[in-house]
Protein backbone atom coordinates (compact mmCIF):
# COMPACT_ATOMS: atom_id res chain seq x y z
CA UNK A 1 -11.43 -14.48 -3.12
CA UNK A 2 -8.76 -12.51 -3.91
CA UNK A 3 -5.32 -12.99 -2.94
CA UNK A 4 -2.54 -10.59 -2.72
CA UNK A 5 1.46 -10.72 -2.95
CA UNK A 6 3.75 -8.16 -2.52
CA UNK A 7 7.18 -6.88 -4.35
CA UNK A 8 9.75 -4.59 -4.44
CA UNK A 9 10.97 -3.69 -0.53
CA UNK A 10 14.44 -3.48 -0.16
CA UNK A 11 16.95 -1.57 2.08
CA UNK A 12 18.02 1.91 0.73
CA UNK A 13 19.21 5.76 2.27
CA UNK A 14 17.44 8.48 3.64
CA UNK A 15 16.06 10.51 0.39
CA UNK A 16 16.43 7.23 -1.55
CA UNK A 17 12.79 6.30 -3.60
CA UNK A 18 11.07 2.72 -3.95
CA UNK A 19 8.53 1.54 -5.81
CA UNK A 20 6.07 -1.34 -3.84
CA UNK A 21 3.90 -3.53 -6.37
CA UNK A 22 1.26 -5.63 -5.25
CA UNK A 23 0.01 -8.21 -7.27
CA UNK A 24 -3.46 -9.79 -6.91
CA UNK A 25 -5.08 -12.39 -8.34
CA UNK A 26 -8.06 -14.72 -8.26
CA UNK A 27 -10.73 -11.92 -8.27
CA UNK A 28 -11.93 -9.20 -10.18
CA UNK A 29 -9.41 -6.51 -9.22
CA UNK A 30 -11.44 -3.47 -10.35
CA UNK A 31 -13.83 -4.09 -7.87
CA UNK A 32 -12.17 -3.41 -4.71
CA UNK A 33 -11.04 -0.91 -3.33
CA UNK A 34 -7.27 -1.07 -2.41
CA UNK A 35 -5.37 0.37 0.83
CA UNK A 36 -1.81 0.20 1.61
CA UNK A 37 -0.79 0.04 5.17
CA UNK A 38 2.46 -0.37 7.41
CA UNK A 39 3.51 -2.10 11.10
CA UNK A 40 6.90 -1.03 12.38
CA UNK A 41 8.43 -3.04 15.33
CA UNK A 42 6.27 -2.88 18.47
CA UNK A 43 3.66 -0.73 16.77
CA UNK A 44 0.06 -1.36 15.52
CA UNK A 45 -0.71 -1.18 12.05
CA UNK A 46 -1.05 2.09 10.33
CA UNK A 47 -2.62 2.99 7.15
CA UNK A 48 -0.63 4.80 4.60
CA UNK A 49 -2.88 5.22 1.52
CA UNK A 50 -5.91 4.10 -0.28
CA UNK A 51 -7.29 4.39 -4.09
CA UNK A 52 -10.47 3.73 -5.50
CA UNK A 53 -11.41 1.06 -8.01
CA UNK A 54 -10.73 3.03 -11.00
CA UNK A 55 -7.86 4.41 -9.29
CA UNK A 56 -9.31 8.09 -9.64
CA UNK A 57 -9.75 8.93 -5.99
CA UNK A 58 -6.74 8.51 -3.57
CA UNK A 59 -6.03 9.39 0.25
CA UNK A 60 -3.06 9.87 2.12
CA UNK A 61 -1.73 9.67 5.73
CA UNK A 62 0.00 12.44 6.67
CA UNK A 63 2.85 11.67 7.56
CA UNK A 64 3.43 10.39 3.89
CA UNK A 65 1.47 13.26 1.74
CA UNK A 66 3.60 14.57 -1.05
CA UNK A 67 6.08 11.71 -0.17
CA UNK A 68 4.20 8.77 -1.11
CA UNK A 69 1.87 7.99 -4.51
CA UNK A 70 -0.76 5.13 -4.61
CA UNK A 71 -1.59 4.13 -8.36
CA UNK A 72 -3.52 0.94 -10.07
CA UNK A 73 -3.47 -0.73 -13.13
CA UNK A 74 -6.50 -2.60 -13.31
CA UNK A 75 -5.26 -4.28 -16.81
CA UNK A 76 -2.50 -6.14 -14.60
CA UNK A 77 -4.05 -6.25 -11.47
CA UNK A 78 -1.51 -4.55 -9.58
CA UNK A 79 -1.78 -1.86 -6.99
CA UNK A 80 1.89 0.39 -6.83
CA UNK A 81 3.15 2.50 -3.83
CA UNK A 82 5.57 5.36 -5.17
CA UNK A 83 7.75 5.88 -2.25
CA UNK A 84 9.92 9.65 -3.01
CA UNK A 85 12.28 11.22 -0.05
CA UNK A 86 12.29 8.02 2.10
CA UNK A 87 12.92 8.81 6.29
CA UNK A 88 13.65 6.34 8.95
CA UNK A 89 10.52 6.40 10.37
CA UNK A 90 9.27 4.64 6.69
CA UNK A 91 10.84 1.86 8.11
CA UNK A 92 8.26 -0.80 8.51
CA UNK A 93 6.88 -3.80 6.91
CA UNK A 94 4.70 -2.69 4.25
CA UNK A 95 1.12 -4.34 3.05
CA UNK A 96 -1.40 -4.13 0.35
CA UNK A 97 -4.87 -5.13 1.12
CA UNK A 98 -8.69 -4.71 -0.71
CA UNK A 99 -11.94 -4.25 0.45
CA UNK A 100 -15.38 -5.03 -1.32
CA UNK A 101 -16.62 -1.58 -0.33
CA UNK A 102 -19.55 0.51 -1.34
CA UNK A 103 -17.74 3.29 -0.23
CA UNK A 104 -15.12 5.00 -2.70
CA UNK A 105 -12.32 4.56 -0.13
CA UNK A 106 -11.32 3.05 3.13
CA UNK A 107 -8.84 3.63 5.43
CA UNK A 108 -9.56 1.64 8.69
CA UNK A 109 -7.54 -1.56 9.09
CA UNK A 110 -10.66 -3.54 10.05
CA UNK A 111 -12.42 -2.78 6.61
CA UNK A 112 -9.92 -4.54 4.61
CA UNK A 113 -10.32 -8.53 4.82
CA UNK A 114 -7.69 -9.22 2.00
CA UNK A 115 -3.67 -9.04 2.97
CA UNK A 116 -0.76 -10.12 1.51
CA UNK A 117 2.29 -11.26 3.08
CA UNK A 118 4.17 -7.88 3.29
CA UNK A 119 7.70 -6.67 2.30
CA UNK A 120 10.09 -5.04 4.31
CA UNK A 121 11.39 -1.35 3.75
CA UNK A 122 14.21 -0.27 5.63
CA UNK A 123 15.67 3.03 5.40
CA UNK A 124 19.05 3.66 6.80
CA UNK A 125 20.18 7.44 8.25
């Protein structure tokens, strides 16, 4: 089975950009399909974005659309989350997980039985 590990969280300012990576290995990589979710401090998990296996189909939350890009390099098996115009409320731990679906994307937590660790993003006011 896959597994997944996480990279690149860090502490920066409002309007400041980061750039998750999520490496995975033990698997074929192309053939899941890969979400990116977040939990903030006494919330549930959220989904923030998902991409297909060839990385040519993507969906966004709202609250990060036109903020936020989800990308995939299936040569290096590594997902990426483009984070652009970072707020407070991005503050969260962030996670990377797949799911062996027949469908081109997913965005419900309980699809996804793959997670990394998570890495922490905290954006300051």
């Amino acid at each position: 089975q896959v597994q997944l590990v996480e990279s690149g969280g860090g502490l920066v300012q409002a309007g400041d950009s980061l750039r998750l990576a999520c490496a995975a290995s033990g698997g074929p990589f192309s053939i899941y399909v890969m979400g990116w979710f977040r939990q903030a401090p006494g919330k549930e998990r959220e989904f923030v974005a998902s991409i297909s296996w060839g990385g040519g189909t993507t969906y966004y939350a709202d609250s990060v659309k036109g903020r936020f890009t989800i990308s995939r390099d299936n040569a290096k098996n590594t997902l990426y989350l483009q984070m652009n115009s970072l707020k407070p409320e991005d503050t969260a731990v962030y996670y990377c997980a797949a799911s062996q679906s027949n469908y081109v994307l997913e965005i419900d937590v309980e699809r996804f039985p793959y997670w990394g660790q998570g890495t922490q993003v905290t954006v300051s006011s």
